[in-house]
Protein backbone atom coordinates (compact mmCIF):
# COMPACT_ATOMS: atom_id res chain seq x y z
CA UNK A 1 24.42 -20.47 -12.06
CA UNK A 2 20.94 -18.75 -13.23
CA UNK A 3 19.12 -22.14 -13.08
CA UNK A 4 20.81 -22.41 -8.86
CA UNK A 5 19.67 -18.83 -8.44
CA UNK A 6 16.28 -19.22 -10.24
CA UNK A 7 15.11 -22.64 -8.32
CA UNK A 8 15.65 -20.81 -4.82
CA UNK A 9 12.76 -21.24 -2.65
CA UNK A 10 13.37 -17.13 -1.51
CA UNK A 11 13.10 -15.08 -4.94
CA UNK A 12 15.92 -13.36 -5.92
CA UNK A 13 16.04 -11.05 -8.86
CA UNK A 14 18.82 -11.40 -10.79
CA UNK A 15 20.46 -8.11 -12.81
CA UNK A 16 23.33 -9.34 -15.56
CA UNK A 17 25.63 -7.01 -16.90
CA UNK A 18 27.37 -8.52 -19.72
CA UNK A 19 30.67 -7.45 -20.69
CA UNK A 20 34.34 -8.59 -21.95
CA UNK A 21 35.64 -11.26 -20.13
CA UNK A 22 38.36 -11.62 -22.14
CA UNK A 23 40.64 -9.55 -24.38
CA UNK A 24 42.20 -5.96 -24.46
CA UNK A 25 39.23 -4.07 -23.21
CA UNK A 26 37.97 -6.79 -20.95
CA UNK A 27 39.71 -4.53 -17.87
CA UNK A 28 38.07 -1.84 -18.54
CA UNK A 29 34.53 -3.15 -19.17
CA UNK A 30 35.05 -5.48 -16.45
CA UNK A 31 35.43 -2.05 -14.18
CA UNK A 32 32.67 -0.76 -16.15
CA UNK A 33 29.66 -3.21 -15.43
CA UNK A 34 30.75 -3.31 -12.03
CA UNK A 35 30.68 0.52 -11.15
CA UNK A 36 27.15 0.02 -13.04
CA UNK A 37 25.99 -2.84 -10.64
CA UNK A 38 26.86 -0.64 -7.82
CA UNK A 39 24.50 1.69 -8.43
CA UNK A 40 22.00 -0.81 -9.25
CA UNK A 41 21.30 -0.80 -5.44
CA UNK A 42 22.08 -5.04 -5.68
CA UNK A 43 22.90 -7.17 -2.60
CA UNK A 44 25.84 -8.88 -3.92
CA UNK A 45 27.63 -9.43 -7.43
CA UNK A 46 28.83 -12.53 -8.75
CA UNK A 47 31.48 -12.72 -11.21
CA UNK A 48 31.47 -15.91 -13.39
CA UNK A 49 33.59 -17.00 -15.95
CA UNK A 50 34.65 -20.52 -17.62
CA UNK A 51 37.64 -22.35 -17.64
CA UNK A 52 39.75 -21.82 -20.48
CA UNK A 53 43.31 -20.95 -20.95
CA UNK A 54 45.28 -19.23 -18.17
CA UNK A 55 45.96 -16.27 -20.71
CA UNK A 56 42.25 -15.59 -21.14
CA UNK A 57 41.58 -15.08 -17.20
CA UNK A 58 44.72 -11.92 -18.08
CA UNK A 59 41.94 -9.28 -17.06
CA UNK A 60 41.19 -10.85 -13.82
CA UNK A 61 44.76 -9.86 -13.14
CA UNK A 62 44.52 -6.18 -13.86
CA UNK A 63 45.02 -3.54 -11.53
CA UNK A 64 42.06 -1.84 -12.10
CA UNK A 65 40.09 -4.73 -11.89
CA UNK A 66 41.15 -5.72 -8.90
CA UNK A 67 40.86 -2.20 -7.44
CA UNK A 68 36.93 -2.24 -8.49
CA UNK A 69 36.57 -5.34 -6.65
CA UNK A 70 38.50 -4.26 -3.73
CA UNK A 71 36.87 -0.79 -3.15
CA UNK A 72 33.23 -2.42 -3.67
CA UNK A 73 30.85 -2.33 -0.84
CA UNK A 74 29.15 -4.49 -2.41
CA UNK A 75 30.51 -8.37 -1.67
CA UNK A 76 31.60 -9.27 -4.62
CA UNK A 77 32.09 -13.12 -5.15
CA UNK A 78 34.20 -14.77 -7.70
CA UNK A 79 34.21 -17.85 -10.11
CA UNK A 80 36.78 -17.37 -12.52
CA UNK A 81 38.20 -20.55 -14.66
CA UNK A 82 39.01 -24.16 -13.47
CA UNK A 83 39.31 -24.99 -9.83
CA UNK A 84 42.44 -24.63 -9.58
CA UNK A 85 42.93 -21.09 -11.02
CA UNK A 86 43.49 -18.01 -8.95
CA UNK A 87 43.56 -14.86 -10.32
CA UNK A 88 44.24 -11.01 -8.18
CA UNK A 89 40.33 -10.69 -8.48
CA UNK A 90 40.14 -13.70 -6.55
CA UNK A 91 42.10 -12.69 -4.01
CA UNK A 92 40.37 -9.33 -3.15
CA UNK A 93 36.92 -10.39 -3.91
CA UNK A 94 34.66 -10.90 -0.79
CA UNK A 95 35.00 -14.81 -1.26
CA UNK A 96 35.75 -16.99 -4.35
CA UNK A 97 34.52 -19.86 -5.37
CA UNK A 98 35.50 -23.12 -7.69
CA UNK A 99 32.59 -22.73 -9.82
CA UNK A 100 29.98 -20.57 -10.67
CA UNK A 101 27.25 -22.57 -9.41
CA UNK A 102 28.78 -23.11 -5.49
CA UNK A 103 28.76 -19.00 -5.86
CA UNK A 104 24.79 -19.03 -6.79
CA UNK A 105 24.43 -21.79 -3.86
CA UNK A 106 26.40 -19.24 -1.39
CA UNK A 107 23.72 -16.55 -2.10
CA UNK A 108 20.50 -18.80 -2.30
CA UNK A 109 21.99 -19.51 1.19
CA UNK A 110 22.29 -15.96 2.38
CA UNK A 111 19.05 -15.15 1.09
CA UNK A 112 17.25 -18.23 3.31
CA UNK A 113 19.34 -17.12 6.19
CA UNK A 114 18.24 -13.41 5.68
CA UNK A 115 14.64 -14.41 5.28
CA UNK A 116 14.88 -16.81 8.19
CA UNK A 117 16.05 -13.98 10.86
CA UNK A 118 13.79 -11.81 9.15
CA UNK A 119 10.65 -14.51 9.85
CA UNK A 120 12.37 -14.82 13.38
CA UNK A 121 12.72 -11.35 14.09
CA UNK A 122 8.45 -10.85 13.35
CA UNK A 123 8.01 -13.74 15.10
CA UNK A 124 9.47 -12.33 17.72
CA UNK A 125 7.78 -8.83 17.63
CA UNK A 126 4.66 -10.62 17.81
CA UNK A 127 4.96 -12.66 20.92
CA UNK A 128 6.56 -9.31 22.55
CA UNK A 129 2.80 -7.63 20.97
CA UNK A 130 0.80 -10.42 22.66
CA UNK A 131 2.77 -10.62 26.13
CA UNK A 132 2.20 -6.60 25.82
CA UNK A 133 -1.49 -6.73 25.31
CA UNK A 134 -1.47 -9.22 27.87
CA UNK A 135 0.12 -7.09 30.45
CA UNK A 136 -2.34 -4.50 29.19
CA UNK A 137 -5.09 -6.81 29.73
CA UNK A 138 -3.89 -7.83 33.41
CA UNK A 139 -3.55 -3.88 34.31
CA UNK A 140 -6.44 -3.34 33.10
CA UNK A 141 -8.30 -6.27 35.40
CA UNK A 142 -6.23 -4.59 38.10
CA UNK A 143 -7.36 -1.12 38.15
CA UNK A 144 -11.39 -2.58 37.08
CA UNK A 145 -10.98 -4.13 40.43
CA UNK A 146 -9.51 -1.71 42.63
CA UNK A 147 -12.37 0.38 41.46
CA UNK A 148 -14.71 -1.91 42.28
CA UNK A 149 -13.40 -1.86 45.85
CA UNK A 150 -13.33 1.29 46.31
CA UNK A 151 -16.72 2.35 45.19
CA UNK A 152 -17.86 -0.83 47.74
CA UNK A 153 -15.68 1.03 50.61
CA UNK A 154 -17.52 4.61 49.52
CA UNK A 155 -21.08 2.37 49.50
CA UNK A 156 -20.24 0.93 52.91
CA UNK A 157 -19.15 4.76 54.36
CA UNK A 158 -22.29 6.01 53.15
């Protein structure tokens, strides 16, 4: 997932906060790290976890996990175990994903995206700059030669 994330052509700083994944006081740490990366002021958290045995994705089943993930306003997207595992965090996260590195892909995408609309959008501004310096040019001719005329008309009255 790092190694996705790292070989994006847009940087994107990446912020880890281990914890528990497993275990009795995986729920809680789980809920833990993410109230942290919420403040962290991130885009996006990703939540990545092996395959292993069904009983060791139990915290990605826990109420208050799920109720973390659910309440974020942060997207928060999901790789937990095999493929074919679904746990509650899943099912509330913004959008889950088979494996960890399709959920690096996702963002590496959102991030070109961003940075394209965000190129588009200056481009943009700029041709609006130029068509109004333009105008300001033209106006400009305008009113240099409607003074022209009229000091001609004042020469010819005199």
């Amino acid at each position: 997932m790092l190694s996705v994330l790292t070989r994006s052509p847009t940087p994107i700083d990446v912020i880890e906060a281990p914890t528990a994944m497993s275990g009795p006081t995986a729920p809680g740490d789980l809920a833990q790290a993410l109230t942290r990366l919420k403040t962290a002021h991130v885009d996006a958290i990703i939540i990545a976890r092996g395959g292993g045995a069904r009983s060791d994705l139990a915290a990605w089943d826990s109420p208050i996990v799920a109720q973390v993930i659910a309440h974020c306003p942060i997207p928060v997207l999901t790789a937990l175990g095999h493929a074919n595992d679904r746990t509650d965090a899943d099912l509330v996260a913004h959008s889950s994903y088979e494996t960890p590195s399709a959920a690096a892909a996702a963002i590496v995408a959102q991030a070109e995206a961003s940075v394209a609309t965000e190129r588009a959008a200056a481009a943009e501004e700029l041709a609006q700059f130029k068509l109004d310096r333009s105008r300001r040019r033209a106006l400009w001719a305008v009113a240099e030669a409607v003074v022209a005329v009229l000091l001609l008309v004042l020469v010819l009255l005199l």
